[in-house]
Structures are given as structure tokens and as C-alpha cells.
N, C-alpha and C. Protein backbone atom coordinates (compact mmCIF):
# COMPACT_ATOMS: atom_id res chain seq x y z
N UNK A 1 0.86 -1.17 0.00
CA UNK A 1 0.00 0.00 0.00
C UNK A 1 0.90 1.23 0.00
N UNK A 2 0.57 2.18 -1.13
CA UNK A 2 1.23 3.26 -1.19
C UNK A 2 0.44 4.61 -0.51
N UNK A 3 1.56 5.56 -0.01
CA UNK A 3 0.75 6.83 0.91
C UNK A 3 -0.24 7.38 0.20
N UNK A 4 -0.32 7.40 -1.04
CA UNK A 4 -0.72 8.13 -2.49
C UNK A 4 -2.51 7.37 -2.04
N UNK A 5 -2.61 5.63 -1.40
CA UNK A 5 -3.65 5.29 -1.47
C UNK A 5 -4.49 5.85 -0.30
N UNK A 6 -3.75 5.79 0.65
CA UNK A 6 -4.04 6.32 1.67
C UNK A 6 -4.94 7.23 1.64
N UNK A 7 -4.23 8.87 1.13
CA UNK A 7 -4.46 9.52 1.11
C UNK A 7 -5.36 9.89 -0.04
N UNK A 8 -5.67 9.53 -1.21
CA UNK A 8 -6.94 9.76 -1.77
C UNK A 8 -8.07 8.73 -1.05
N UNK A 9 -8.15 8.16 -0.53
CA UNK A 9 -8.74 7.54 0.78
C UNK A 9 -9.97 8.15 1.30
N UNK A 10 -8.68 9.18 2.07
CA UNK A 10 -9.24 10.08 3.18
C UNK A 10 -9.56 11.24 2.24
N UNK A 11 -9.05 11.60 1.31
CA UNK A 11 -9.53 13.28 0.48
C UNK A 11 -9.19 13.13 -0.80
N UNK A 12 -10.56 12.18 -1.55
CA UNK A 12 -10.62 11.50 -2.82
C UNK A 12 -10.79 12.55 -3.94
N UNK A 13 -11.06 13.83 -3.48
CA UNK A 13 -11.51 15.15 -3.95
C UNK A 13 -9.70 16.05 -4.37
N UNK A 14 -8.84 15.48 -3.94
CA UNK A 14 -7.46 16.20 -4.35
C UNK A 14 -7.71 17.38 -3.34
N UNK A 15 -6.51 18.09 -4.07
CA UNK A 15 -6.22 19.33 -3.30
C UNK A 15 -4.98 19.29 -2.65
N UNK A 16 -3.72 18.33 -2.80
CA UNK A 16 -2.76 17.65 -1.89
C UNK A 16 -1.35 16.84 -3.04
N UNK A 17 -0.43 17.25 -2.88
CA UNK A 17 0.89 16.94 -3.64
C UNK A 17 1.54 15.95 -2.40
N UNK A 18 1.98 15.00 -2.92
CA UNK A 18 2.67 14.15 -2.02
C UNK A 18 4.29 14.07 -2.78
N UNK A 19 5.02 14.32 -1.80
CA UNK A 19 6.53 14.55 -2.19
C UNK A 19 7.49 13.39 -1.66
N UNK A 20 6.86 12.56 -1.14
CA UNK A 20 7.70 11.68 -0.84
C UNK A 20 6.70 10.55 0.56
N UNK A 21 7.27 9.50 1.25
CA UNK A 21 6.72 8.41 1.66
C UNK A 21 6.17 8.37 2.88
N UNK A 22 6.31 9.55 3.64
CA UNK A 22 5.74 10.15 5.33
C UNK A 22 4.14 11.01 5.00
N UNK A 23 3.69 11.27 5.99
CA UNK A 23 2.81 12.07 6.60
C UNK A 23 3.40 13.34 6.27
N UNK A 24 4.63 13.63 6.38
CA UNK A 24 5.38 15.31 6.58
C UNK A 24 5.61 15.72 4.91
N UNK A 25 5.30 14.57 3.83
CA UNK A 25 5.50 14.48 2.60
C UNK A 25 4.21 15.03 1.75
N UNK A 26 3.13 14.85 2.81
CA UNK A 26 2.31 15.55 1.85
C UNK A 26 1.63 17.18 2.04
N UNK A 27 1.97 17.89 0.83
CA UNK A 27 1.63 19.26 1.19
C UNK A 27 -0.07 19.25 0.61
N UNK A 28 -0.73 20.25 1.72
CA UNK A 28 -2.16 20.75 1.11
C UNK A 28 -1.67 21.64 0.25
N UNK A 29 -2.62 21.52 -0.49
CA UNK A 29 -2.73 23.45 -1.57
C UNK A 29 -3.97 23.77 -1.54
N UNK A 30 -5.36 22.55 -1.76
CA UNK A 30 -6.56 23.23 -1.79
C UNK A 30 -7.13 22.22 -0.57
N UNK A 31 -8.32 22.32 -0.84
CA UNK A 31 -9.03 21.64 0.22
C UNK A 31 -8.27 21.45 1.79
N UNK A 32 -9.44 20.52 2.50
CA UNK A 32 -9.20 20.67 4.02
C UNK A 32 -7.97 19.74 4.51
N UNK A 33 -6.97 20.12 5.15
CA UNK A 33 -5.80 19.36 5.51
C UNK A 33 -6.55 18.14 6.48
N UNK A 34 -5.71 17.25 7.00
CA UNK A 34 -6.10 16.46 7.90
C UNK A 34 -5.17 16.44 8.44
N UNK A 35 -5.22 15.74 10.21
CA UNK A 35 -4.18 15.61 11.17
C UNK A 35 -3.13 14.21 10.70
N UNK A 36 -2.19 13.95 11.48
CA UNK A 36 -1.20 12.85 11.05
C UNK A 36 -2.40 11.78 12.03
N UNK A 37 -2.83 12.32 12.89
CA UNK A 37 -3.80 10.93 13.74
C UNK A 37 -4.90 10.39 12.64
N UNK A 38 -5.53 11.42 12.20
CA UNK A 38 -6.68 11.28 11.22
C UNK A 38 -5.80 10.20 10.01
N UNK A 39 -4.85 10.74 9.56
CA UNK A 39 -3.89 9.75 8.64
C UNK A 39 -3.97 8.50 9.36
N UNK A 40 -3.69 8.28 10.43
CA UNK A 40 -2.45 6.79 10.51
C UNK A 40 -4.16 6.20 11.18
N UNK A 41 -4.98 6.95 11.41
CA UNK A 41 -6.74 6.17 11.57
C UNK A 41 -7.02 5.49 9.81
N UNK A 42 -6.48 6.23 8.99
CA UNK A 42 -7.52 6.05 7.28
C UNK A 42 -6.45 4.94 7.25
N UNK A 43 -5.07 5.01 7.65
CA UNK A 43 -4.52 3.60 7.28
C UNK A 43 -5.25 2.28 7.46
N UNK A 44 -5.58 1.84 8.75
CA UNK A 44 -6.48 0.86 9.22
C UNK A 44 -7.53 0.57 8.81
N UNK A 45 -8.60 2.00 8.25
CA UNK A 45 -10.06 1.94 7.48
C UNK A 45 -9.22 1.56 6.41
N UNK A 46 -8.34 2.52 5.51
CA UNK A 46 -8.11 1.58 4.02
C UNK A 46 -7.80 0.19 4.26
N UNK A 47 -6.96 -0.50 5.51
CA UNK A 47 -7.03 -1.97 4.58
C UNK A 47 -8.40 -2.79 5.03
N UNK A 48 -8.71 -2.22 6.26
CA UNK A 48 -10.37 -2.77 6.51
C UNK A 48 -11.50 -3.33 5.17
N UNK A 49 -11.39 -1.72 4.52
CA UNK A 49 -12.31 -1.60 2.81
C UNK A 49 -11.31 -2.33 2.06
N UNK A 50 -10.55 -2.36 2.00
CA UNK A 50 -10.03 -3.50 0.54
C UNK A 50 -10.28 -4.71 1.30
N UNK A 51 -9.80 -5.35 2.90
CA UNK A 51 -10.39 -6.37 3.04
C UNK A 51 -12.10 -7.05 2.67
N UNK A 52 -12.46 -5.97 3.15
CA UNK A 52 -13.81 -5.84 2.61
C UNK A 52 -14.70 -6.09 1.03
N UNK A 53 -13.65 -5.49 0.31
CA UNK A 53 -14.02 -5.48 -1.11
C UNK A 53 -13.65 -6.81 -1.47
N UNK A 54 -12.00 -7.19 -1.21
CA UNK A 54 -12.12 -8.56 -1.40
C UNK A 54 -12.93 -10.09 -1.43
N UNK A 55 -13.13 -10.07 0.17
CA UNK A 55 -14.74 -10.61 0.60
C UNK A 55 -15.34 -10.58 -0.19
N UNK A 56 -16.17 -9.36 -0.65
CA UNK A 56 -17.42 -9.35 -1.88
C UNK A 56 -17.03 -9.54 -2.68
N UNK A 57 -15.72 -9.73 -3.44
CA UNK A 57 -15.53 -10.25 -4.72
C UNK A 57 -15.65 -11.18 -4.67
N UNK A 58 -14.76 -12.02 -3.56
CA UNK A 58 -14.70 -13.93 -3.87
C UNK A 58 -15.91 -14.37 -3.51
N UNK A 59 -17.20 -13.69 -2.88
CA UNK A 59 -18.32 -13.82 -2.70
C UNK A 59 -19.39 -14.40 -4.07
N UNK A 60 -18.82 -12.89 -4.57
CA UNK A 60 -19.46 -12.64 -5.86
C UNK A 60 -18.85 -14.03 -7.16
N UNK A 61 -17.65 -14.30 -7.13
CA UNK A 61 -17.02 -15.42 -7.73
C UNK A 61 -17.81 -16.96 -7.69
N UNK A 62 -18.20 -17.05 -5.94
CA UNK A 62 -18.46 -17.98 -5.28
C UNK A 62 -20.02 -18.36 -5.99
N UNK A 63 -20.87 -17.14 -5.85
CA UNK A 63 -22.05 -17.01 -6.23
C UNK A 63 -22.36 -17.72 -8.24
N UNK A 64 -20.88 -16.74 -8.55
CA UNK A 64 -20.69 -16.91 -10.34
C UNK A 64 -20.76 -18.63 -10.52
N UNK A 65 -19.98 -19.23 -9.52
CA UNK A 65 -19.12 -20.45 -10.00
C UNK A 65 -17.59 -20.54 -10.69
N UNK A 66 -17.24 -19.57 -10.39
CA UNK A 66 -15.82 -18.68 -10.93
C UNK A 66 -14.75 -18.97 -9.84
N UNK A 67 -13.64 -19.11 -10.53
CA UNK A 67 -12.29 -19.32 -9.96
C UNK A 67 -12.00 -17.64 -10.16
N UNK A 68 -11.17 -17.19 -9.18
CA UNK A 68 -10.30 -16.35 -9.63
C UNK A 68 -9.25 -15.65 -11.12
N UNK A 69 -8.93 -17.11 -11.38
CA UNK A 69 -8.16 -17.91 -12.52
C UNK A 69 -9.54 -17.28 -13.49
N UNK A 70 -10.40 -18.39 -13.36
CA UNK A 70 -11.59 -18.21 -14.61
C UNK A 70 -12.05 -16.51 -14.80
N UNK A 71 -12.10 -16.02 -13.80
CA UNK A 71 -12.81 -14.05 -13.53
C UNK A 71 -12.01 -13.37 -14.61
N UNK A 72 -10.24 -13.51 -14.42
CA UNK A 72 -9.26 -13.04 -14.71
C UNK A 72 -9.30 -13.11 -16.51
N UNK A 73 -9.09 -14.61 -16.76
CA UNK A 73 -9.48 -14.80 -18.06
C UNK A 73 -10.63 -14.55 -18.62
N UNK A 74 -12.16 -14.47 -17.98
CA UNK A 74 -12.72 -13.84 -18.99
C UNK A 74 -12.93 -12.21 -19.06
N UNK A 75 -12.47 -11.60 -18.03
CA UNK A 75 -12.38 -9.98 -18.12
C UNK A 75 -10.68 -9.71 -19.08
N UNK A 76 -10.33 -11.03 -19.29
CA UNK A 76 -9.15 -10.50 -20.49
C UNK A 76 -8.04 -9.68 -19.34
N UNK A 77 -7.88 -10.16 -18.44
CA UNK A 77 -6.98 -10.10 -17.55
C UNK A 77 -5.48 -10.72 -17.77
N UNK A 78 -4.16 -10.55 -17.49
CA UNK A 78 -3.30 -10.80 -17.56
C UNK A 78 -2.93 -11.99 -16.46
């Protein structure tokens, strides 16, 4: 997981240049800043929601009769 995910995460709306791999790396320019607590909280919600999304995919697979393998190949996946 990159900070870049993080942080459109928490402020999917932009407004924010990230210069490098910390909290201290990303500058506001528009929109509302957030705290480094509020950050290192969206860390935990982001992998929560991709855990999450995952779930409903292999759900959704489960439901198809679909392998992973099979999903991949017919969305012409690599």
C-alpha cells in the first residue's frame, strides 16, 4: 500500500501533492488538511475496505461459480 492510497482515501476530492513516503510528505494546496492521527486512523479503514471489497468479490465469484483464474481470463486479464 502506497501513501498516495491512503491519502486519496481520506480526500478522494485532491487538493494535496505528495513529495515523498511520510505524513510530513504531503503538502495541502486546496481543500481541508487532515491531522497525522486522522492519517495513521484512514490507514487501518483503508485496509479494513479493501479487506472488505475482497470478501465481496470472492463472494461474488463464489455465487458466479468462478475461480479467480476463470474471472481473470474472462475480463481478459493478464
Amino acid at each position: 500500500m502506497h501513501i498516495s492510497e491512503i491519502v486519496a482515501f481520506l480526500r478522494p476530492n485532491g487538493g494535496y501533492v505528495i513529495t515523498g513516503d511520510t505524513f510530513d510528505d504531503i503538502k495541502f494546496i486546496e481543500g481541508e488538511p487532515f491531522t497525522k492521527s486522522e492519517f495513521e486512523q484512514a490507514k487501518l479503514d483503508y485496509v479494513e475496505h479493501l479487506a472488505n471489497i475482497q470478501t465481496q468479490r470472492l463472494a461474488l465469484l463464489d455465487r458466479l461459480g468462478l475461480t479467480e483464474e476463470e474471472a481473470t481470463l474472462l475480463l481478459g486479464g493478464n
